[in-house]
C-alpha atoms as a PDB file:
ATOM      1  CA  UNK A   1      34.964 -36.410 -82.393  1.00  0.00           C
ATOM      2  CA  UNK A   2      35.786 -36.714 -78.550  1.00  0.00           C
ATOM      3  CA  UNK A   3      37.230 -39.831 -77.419  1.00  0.00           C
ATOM      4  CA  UNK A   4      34.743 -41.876 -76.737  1.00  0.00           C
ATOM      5  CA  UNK A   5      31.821 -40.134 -78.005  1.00  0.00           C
ATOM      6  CA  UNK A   6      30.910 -42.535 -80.698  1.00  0.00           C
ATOM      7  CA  UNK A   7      31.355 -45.516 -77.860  1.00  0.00           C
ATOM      8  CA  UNK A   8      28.152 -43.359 -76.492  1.00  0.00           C
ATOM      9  CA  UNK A   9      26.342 -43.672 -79.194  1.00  0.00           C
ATOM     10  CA  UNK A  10      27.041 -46.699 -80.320  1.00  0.00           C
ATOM     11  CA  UNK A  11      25.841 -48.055 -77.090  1.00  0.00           C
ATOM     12  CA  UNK A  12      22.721 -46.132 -77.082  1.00  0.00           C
ATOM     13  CA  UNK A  13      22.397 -47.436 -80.686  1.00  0.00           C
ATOM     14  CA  UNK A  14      23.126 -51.152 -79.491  1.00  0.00           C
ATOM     15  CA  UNK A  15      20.803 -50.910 -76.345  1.00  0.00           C
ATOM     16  CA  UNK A  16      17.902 -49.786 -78.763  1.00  0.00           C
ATOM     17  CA  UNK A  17      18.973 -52.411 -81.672  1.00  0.00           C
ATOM     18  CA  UNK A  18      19.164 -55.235 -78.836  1.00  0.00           C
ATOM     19  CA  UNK A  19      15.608 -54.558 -77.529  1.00  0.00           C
ATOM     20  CA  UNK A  20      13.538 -54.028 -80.373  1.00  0.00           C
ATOM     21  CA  UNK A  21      14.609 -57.129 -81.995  1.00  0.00           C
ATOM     22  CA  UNK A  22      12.910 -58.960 -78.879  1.00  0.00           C
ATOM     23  CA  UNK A  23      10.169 -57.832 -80.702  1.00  0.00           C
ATOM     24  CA  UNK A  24      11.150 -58.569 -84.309  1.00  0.00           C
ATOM     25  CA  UNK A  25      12.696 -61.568 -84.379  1.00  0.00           C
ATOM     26  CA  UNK A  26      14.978 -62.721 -87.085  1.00  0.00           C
ATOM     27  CA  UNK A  27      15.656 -59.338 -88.593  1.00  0.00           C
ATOM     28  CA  UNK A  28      18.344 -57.283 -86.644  1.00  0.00           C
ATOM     29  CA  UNK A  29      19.319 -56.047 -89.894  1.00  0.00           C
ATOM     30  CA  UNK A  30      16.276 -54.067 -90.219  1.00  0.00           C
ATOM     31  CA  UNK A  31      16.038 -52.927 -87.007  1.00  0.00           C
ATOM     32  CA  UNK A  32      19.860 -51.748 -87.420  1.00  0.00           C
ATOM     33  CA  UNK A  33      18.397 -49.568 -90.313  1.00  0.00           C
ATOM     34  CA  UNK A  34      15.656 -48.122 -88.889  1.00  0.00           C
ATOM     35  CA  UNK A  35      17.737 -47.049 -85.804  1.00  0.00           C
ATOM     36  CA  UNK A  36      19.894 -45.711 -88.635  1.00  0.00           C
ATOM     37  CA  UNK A  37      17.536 -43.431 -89.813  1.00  0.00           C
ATOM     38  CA  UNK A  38      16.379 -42.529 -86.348  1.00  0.00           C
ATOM     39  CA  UNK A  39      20.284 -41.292 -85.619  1.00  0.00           C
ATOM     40  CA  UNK A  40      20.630 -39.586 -88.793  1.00  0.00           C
ATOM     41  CA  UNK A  41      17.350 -37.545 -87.700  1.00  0.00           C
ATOM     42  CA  UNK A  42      15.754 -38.690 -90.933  1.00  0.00           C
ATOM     43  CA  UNK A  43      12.188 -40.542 -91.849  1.00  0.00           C
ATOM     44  CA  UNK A  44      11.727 -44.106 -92.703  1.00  0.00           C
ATOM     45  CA  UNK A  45       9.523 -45.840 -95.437  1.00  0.00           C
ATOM     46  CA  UNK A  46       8.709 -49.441 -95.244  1.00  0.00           C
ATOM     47  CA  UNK A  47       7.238 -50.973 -98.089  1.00  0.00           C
ATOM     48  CA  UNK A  48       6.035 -54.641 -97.824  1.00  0.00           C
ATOM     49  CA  UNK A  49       3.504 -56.903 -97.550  1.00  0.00           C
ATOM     50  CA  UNK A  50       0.881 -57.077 -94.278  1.00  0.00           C
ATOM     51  CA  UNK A  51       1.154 -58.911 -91.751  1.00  0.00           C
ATOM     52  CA  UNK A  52       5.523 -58.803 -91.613  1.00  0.00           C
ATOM     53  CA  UNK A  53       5.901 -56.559 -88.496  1.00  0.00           C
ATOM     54  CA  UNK A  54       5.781 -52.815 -89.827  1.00  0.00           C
ATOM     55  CA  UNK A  55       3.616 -51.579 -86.794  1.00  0.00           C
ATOM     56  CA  UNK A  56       5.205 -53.234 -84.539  1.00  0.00           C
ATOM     57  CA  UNK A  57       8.904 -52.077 -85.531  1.00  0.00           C
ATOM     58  CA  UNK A  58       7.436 -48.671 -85.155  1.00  0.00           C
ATOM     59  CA  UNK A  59       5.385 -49.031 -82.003  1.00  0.00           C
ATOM     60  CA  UNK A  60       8.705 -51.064 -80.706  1.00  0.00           C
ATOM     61  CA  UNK A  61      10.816 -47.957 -81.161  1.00  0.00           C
ATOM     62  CA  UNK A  62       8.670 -45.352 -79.450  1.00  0.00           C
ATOM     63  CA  UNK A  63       8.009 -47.976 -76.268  1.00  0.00           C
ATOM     64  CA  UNK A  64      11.901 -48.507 -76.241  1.00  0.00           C
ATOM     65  CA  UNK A  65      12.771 -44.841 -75.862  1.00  0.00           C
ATOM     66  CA  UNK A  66       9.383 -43.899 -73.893  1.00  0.00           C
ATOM     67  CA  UNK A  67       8.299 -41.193 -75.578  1.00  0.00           C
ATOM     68  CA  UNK A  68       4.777 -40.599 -77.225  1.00  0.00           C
ATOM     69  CA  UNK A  69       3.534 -42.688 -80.104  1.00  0.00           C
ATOM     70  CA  UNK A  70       0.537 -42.027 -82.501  1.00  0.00           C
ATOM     71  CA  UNK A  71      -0.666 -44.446 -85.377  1.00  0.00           C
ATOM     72  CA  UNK A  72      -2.346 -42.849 -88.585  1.00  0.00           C
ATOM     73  CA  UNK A  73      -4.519 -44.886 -90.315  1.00  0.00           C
ATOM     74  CA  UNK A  74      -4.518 -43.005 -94.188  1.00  0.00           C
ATOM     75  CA  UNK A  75      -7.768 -43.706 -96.420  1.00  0.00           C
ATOM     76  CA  UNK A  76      -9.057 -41.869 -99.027  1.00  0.00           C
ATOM     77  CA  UNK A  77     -11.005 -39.329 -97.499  1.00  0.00           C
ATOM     78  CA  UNK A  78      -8.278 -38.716 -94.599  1.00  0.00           C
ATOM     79  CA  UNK A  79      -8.157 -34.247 -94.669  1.00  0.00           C
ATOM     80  CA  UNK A  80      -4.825 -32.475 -94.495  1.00  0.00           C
ATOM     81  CA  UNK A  81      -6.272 -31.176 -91.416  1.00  0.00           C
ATOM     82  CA  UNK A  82      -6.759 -34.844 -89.975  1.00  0.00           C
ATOM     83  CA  UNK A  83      -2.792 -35.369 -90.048  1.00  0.00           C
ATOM     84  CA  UNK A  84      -2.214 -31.605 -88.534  1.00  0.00           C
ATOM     85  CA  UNK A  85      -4.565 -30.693 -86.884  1.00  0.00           C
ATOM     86  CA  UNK A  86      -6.729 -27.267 -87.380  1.00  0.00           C
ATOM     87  CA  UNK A  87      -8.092 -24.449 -85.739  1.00  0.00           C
ATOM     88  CA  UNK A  88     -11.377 -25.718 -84.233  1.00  0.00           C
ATOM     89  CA  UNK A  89     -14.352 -23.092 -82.683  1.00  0.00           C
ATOM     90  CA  UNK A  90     -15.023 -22.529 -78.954  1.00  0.00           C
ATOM     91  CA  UNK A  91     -18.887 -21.754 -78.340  1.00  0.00           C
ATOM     92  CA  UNK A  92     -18.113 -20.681 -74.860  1.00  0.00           C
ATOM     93  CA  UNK A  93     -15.768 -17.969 -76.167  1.00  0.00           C
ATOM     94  CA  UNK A  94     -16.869 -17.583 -79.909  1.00  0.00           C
ATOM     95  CA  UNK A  95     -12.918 -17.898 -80.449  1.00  0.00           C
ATOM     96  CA  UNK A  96     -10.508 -20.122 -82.792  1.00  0.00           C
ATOM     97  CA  UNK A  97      -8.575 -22.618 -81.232  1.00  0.00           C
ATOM     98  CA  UNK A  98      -5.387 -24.706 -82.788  1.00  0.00           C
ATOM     99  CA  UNK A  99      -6.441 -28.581 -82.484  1.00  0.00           C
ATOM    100  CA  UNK A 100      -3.240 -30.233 -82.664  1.00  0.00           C
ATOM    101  CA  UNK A 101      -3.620 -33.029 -84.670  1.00  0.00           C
ATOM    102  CA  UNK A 102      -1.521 -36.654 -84.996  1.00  0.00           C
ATOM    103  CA  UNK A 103       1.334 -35.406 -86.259  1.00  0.00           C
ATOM    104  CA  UNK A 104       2.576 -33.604 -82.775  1.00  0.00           C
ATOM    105  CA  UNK A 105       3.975 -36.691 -81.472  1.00  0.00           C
ATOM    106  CA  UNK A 106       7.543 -38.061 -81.086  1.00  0.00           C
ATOM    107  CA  UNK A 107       7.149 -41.309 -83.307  1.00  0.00           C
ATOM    108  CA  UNK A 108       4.193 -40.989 -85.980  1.00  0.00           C
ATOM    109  CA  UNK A 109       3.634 -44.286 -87.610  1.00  0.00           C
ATOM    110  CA  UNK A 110       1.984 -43.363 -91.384  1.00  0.00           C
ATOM    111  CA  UNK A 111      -0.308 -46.392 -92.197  1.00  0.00           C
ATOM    112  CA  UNK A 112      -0.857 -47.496 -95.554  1.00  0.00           C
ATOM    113  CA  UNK A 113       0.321 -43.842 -96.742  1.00  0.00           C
ATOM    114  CA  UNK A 114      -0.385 -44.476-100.230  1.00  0.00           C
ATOM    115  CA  UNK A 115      -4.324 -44.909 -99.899  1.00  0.00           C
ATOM    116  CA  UNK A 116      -4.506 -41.318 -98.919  1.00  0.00           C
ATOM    117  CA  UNK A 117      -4.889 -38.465-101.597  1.00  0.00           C
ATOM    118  CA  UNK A 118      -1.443 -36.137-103.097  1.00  0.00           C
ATOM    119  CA  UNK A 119      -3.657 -33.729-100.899  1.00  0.00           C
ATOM    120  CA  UNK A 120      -3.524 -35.267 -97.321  1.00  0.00           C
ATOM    121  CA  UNK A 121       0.509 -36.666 -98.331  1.00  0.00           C
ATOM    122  CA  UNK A 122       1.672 -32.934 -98.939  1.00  0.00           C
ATOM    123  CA  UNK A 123       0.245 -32.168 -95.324  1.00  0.00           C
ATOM    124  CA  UNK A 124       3.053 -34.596 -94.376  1.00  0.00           C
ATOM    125  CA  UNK A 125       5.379 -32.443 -96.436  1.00  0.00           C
ATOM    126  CA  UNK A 126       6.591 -29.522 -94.014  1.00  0.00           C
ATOM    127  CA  UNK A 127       6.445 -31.820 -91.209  1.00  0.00           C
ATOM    128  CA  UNK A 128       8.709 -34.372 -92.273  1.00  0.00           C
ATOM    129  CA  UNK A 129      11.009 -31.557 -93.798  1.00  0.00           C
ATOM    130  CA  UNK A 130      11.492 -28.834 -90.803  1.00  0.00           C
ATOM    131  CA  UNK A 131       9.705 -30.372 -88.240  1.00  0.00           C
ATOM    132  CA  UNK A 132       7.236 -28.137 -87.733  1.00  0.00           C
ATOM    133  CA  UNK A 133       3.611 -27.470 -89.768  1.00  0.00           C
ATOM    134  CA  UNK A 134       1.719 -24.256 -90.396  1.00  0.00           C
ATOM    135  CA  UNK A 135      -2.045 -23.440 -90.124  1.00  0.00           C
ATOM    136  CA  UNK A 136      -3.780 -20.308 -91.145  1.00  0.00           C
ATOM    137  CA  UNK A 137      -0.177 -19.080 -91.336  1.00  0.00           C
ATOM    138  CA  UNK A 138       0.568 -19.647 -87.609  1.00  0.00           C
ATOM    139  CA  UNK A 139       3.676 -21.726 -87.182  1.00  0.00           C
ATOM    140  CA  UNK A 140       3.492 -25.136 -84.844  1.00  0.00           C
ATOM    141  CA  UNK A 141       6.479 -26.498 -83.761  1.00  0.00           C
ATOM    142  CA  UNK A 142       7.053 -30.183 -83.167  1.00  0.00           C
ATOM    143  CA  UNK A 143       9.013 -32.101 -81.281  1.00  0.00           C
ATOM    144  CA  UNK A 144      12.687 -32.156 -81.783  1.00  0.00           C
ATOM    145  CA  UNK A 145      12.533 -35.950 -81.970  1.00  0.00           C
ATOM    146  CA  UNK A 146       9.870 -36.151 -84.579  1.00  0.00           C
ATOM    147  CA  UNK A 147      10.743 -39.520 -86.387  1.00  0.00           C
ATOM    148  CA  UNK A 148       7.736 -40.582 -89.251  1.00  0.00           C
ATOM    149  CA  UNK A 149       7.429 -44.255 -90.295  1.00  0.00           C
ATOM    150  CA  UNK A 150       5.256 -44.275 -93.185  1.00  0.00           C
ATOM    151  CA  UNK A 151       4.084 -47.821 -94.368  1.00  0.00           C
ATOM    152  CA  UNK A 152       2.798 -48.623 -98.506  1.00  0.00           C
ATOM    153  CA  UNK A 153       2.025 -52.143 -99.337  1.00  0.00           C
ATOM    154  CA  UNK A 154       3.624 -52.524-103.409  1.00  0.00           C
ATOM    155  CA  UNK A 155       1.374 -55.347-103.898  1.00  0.00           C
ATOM    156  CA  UNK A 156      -1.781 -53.660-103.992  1.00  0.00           C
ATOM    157  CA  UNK A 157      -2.512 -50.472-106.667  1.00  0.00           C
ATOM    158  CA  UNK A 158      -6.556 -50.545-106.478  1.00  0.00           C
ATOM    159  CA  UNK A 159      -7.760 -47.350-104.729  1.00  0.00           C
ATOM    160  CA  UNK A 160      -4.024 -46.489-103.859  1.00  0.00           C
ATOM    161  CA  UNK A 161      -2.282 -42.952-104.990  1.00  0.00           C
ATOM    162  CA  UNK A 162       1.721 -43.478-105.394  1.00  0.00           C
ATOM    163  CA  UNK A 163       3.627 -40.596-103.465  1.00  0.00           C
ATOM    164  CA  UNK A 164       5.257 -38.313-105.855  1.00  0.00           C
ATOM    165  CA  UNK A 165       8.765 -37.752-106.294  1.00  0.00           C
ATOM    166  CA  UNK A 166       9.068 -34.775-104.154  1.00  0.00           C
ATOM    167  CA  UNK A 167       7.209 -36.898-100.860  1.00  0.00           C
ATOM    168  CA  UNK A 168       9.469 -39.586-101.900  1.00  0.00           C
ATOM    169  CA  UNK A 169      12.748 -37.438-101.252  1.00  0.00           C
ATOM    170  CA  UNK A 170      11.668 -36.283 -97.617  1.00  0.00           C
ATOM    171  CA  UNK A 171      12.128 -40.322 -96.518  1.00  0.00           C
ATOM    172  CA  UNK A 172      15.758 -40.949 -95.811  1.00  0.00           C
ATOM    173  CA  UNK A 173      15.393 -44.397 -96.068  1.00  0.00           C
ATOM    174  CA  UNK A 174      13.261 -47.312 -97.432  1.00  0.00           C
ATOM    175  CA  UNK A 175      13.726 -50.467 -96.576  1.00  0.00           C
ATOM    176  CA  UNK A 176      11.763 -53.923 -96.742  1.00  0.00           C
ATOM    177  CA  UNK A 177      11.477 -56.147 -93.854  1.00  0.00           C
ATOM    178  CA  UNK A 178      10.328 -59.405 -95.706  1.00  0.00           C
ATOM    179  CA  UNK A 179       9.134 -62.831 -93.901  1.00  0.00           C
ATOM    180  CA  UNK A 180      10.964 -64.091 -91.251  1.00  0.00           C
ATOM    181  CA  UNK A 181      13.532 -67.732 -91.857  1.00  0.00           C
ATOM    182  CA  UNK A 182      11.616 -70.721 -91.363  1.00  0.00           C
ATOM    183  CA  UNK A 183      13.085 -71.461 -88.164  1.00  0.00           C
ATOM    184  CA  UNK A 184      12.408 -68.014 -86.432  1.00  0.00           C
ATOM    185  CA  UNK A 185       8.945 -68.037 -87.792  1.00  0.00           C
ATOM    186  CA  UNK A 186       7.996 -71.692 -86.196  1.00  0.00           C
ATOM    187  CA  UNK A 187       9.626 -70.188 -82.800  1.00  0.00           C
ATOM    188  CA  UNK A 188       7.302 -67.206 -82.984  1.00  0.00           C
ATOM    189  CA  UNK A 189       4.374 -69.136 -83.345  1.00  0.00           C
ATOM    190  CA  UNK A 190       5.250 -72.118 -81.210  1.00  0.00           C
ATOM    191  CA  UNK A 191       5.965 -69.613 -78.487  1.00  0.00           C
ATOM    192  CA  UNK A 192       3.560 -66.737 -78.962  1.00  0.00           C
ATOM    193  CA  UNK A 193       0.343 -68.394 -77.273  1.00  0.00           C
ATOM    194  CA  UNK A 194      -2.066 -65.281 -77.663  1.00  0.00           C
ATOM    195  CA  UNK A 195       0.575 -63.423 -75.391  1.00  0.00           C
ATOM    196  CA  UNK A 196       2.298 -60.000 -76.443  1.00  0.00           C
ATOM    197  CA  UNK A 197       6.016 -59.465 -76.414  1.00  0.00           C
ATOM    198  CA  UNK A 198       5.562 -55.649 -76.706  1.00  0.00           C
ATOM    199  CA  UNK A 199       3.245 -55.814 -73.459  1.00  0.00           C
ATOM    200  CA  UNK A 200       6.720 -56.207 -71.558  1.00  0.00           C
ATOM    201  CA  UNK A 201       9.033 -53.900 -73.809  1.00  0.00           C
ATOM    202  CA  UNK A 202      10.391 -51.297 -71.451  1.00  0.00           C
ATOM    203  CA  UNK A 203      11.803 -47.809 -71.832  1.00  0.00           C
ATOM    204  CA  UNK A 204      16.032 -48.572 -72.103  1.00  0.00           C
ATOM    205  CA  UNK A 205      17.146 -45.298 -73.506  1.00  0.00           C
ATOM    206  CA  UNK A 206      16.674 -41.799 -72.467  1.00  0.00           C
ATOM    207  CA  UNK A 207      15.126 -39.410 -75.372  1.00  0.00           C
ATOM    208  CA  UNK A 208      17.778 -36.709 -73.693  1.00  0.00           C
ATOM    209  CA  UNK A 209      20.035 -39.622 -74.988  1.00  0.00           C
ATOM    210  CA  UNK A 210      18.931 -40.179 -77.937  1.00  0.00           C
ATOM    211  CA  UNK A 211      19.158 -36.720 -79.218  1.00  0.00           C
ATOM    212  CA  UNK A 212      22.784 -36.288 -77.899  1.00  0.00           C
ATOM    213  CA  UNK A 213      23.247 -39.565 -79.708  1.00  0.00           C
ATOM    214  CA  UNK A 214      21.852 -37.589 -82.971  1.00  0.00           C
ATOM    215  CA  UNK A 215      24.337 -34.979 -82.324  1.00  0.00           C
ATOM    216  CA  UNK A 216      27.212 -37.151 -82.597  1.00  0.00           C
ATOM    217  CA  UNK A 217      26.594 -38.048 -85.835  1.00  0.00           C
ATOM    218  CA  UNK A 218      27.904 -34.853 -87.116  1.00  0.00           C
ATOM    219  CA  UNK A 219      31.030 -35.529 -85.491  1.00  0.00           C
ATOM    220  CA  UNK A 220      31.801 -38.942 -87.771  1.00  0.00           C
ATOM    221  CA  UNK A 221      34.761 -38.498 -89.827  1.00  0.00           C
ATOM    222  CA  UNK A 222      34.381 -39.146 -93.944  1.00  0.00           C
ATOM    223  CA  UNK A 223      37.250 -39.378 -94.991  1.00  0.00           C
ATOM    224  CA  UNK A 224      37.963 -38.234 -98.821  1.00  0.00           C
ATOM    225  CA  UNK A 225      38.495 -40.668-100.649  1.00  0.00           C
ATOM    226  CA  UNK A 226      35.220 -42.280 -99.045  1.00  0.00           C
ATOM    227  CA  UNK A 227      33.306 -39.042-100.258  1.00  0.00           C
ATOM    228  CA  UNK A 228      34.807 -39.305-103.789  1.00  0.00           C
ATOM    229  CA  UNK A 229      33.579 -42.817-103.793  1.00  0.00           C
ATOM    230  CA  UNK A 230      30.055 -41.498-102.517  1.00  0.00           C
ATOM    231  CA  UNK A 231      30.289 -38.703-105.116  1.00  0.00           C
ATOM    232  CA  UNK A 232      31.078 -41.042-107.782  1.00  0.00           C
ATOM    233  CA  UNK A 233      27.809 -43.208-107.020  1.00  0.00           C
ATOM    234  CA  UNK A 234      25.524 -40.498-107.131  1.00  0.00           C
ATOM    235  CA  UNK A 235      27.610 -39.451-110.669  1.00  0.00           C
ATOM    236  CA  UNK A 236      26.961 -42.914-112.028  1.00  0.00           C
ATOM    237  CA  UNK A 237      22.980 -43.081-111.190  1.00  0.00           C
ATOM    238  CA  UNK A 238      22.808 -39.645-113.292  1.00  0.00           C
ATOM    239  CA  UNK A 239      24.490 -41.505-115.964  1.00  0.00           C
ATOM    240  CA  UNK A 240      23.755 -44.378-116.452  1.00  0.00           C
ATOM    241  CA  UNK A 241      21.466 -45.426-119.126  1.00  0.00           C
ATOM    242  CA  UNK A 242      19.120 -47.866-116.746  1.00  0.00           C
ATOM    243  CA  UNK A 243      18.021 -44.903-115.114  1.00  0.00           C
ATOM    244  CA  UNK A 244      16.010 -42.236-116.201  1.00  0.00           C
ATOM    245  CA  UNK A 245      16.368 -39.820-113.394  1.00  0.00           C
ATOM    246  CA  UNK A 246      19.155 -40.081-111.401  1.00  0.00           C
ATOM    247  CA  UNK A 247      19.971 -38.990-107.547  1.00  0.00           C
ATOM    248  CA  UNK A 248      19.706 -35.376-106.929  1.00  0.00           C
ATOM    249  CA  UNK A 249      21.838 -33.124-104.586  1.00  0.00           C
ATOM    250  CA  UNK A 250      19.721 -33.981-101.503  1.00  0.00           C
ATOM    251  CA  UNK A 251      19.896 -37.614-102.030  1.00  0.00           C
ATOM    252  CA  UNK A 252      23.822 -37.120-101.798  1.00  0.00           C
ATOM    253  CA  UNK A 253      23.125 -35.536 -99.194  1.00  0.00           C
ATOM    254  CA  UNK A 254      21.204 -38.066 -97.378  1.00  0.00           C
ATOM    255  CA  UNK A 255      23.593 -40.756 -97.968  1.00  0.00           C
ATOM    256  CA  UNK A 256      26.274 -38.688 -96.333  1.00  0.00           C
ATOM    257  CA  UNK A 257      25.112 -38.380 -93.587  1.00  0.00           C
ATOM    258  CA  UNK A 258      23.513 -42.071 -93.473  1.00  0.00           C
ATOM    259  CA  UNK A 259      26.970 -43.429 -93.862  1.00  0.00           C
ATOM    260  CA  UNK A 260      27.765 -40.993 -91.077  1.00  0.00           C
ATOM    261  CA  UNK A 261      24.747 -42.596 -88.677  1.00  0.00           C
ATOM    262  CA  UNK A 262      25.746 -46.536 -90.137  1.00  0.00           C
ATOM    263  CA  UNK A 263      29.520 -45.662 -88.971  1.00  0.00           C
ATOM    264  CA  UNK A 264      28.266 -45.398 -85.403  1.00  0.00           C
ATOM    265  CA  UNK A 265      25.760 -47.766 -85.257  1.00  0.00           C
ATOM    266  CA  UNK A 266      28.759 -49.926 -85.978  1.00  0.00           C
ATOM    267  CA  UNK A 267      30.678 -48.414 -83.256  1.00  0.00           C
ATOM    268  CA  UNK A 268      33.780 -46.778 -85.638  1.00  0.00           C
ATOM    269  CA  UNK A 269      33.860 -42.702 -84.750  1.00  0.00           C
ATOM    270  CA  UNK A 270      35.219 -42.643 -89.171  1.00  0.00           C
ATOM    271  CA  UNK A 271      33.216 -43.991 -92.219  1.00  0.00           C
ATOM    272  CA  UNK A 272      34.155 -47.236 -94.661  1.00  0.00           C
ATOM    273  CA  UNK A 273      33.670 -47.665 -98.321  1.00  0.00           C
ATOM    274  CA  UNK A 274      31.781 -50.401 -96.946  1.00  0.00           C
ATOM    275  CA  UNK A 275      29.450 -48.099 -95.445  1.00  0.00           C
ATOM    276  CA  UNK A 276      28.298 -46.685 -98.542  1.00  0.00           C
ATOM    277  CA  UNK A 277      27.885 -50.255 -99.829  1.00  0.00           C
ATOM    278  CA  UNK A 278      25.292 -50.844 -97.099  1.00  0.00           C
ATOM    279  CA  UNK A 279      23.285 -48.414 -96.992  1.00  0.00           C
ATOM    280  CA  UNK A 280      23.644 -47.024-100.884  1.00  0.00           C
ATOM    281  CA  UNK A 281      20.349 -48.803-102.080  1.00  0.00           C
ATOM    282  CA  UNK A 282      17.805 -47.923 -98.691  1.00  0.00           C
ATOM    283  CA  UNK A 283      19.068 -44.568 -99.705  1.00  0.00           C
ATOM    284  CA  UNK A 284      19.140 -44.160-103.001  1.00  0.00           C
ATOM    285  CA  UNK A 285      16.927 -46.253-105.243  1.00  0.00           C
ATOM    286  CA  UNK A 286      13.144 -44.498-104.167  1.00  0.00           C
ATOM    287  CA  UNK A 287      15.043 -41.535-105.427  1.00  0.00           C
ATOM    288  CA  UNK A 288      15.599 -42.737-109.034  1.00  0.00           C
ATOM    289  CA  UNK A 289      13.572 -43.683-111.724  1.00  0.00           C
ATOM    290  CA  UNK A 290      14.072 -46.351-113.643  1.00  0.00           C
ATOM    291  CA  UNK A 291      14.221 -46.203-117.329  1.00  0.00           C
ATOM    292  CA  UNK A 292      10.733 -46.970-119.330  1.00  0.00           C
ATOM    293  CA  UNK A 293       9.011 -47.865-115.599  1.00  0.00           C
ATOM    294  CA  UNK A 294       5.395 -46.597-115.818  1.00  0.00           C
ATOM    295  CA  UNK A 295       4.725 -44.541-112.720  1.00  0.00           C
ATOM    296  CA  UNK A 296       2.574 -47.600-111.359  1.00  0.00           C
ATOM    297  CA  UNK A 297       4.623 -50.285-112.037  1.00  0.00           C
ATOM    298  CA  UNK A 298       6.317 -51.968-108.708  1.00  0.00           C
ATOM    299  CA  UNK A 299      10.019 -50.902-110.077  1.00  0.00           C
ATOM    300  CA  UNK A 300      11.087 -50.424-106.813  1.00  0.00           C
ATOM    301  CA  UNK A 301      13.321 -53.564-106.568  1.00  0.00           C
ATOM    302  CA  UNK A 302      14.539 -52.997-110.248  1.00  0.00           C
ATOM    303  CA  UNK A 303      15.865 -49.848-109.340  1.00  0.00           C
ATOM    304  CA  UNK A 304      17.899 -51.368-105.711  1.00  0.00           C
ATOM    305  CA  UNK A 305      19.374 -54.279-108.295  1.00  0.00           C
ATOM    306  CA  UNK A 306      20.666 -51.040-110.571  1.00  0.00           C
ATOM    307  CA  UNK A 307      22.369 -49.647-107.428  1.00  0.00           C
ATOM    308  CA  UNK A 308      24.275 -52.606-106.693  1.00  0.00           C
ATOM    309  CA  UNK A 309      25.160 -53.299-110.303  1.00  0.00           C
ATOM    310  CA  UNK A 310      26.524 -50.027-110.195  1.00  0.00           C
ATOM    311  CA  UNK A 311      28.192 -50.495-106.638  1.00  0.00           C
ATOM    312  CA  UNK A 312      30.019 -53.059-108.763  1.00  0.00           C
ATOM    313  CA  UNK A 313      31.339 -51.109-111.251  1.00  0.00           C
ATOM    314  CA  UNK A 314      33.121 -48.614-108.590  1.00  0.00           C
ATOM    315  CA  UNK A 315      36.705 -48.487-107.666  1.00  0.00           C
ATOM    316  CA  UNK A 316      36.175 -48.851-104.369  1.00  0.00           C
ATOM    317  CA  UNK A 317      38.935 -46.527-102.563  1.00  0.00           C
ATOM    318  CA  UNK A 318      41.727 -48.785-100.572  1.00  0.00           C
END
């Protein structure tokens, strides 16, 4: 990497980290992911209760980089074509027409994504994956920054369709946000008094920035002895008997270059073993499947506690 390349994007990373937590107070950890995931040009799931600040991490992003934002509301009778868009008729001209639909926006926050048919989630499938979606076999192209963040409340399983394995894997990360300490959550509401923080969130980095910022994460050194450790995780989840599937290829993958994005979010232009510790379980555990879980049953924090436990059992490289 240049000298001083990852000081660039660490700062860009910083500036973006520093203003959405205005926003979202009390969980700069979060935030720190989901810019993360936004570096390592990958898709974000949040699962979690209502009423924690999912929307507004999302809408907090898009208003911080000032680029276009679009919020998909998924029910059960949302049409593949309502998340793409579709080739509509003119009358005037008697000719077809491509719609663009929700999707063809810079930051597309996926609302309540499991109330929405296997159907209408596969629509999400090509987007999410090559960042692009085709209709009537004509190809769309989106926009090079095309960053989903898809929201599923695990509380709730009435009327709600759990996204299959595949759907799963195209989400680099998924995190939890979780209620704020007591003391950050009296400030909010002593201090909130019907006004709107995000009303005054301005644009503080460039999207030309942002993407050179994505570039750079190529350029983070991993070391060996990191990868082996890396390597040896993904081993261990294939193995082990708490787990019934383990991580594939493309979740190594994914961590990889997660650590890479985590390393310069943290400002180093190399990657840690410590690295891999912090982001192993956002990665890695809605990629496994843990052993005798029924495909309904909210296993998603059993299978982050197996990814630590495992963590644990590493030789973690000096």
């Amino acid at each position: 990497m240049p000298d001083g390349t990852h000081l660039r994007a660490n700062r860009i990373a910083s500036i973006l980290v520093d203003q959405v937590s205005r926003v979202l107070a009390g969980k700069r950890e979060v935030v720190e992911l989901a810019v993360v995931a936004l570096l390592a040009r990958g898709h974000l799931l949040i699962e979690d209760v209502p009423g924690v600040g999912k929307t507004t991490l999302a809408r907090a992003l898009a208003k911080s980089i000032g680029v276009s934002f679009r919020r998909l509301q998924f029910t059960s009778d949302l049409m593949p074509a309502d998340v793409v868009g579709g080739n509509v008729l003119d009358p005037k001209t008697g000719a077809f027409s491509f719609r663009p639909g929700p999707v063809f926006t810079h930051v597309l926050l996926a609302d309540e994504i499991n109330r929405t048919t296997p159907r209408t989630q596969s629509a999400l499938l090509e987007a999410m994956d090559e960042r692009q979606v085709s209709v009537d076999g004509v190809t769309h192209a989106l926009h090079d920054l095309f960053f989903v963040v898809a929201t599923q409340n695990p509380e709730e399983f009435y009327g709600t369709y759990p996204l299959p394995e595949s759907q799963l894997d195209r989400f680099l990360m998924r995190v939890r946000i979780g209620y704020p300490s007591v003391e950050v959550e009296r400030s909010v509401i002593a201090n909130r008094r019907g006004g709107d923080p995000m009303r005054d969130l301005a644009s503080v980095v460039s999207e030309e920035d942002l993407i050179a910022a994505q570039a750079d994460v190529n350029e983070v050194r991993v070391d060996d002895a990191v990868l082996d450790y890396l390597h040896a995780l993904v081993l261990q989840t294939r193995e082990s008997t708490l787990l019934e599937l383990g991580a594939s290829t493309r979740a190594a993958l994914a961590l990889e270059r997660t650590v890479r994005a985590y390393a310069l979010v943290k400002g180093r232009a190399f990657a840690l073993p410590d690295d891999v510790k912090a982001v192993a379980s956002s990665v890695l555990a809605h990629r496994v499947r843990v052993a005798g879980a029924s495909n309904r049953a909210p296993s998603g924090r059993d299978a982050e506690r197996i990814i630590r436990e495992l963590l644990q059992e590493l030789v973690v490289p000096l």
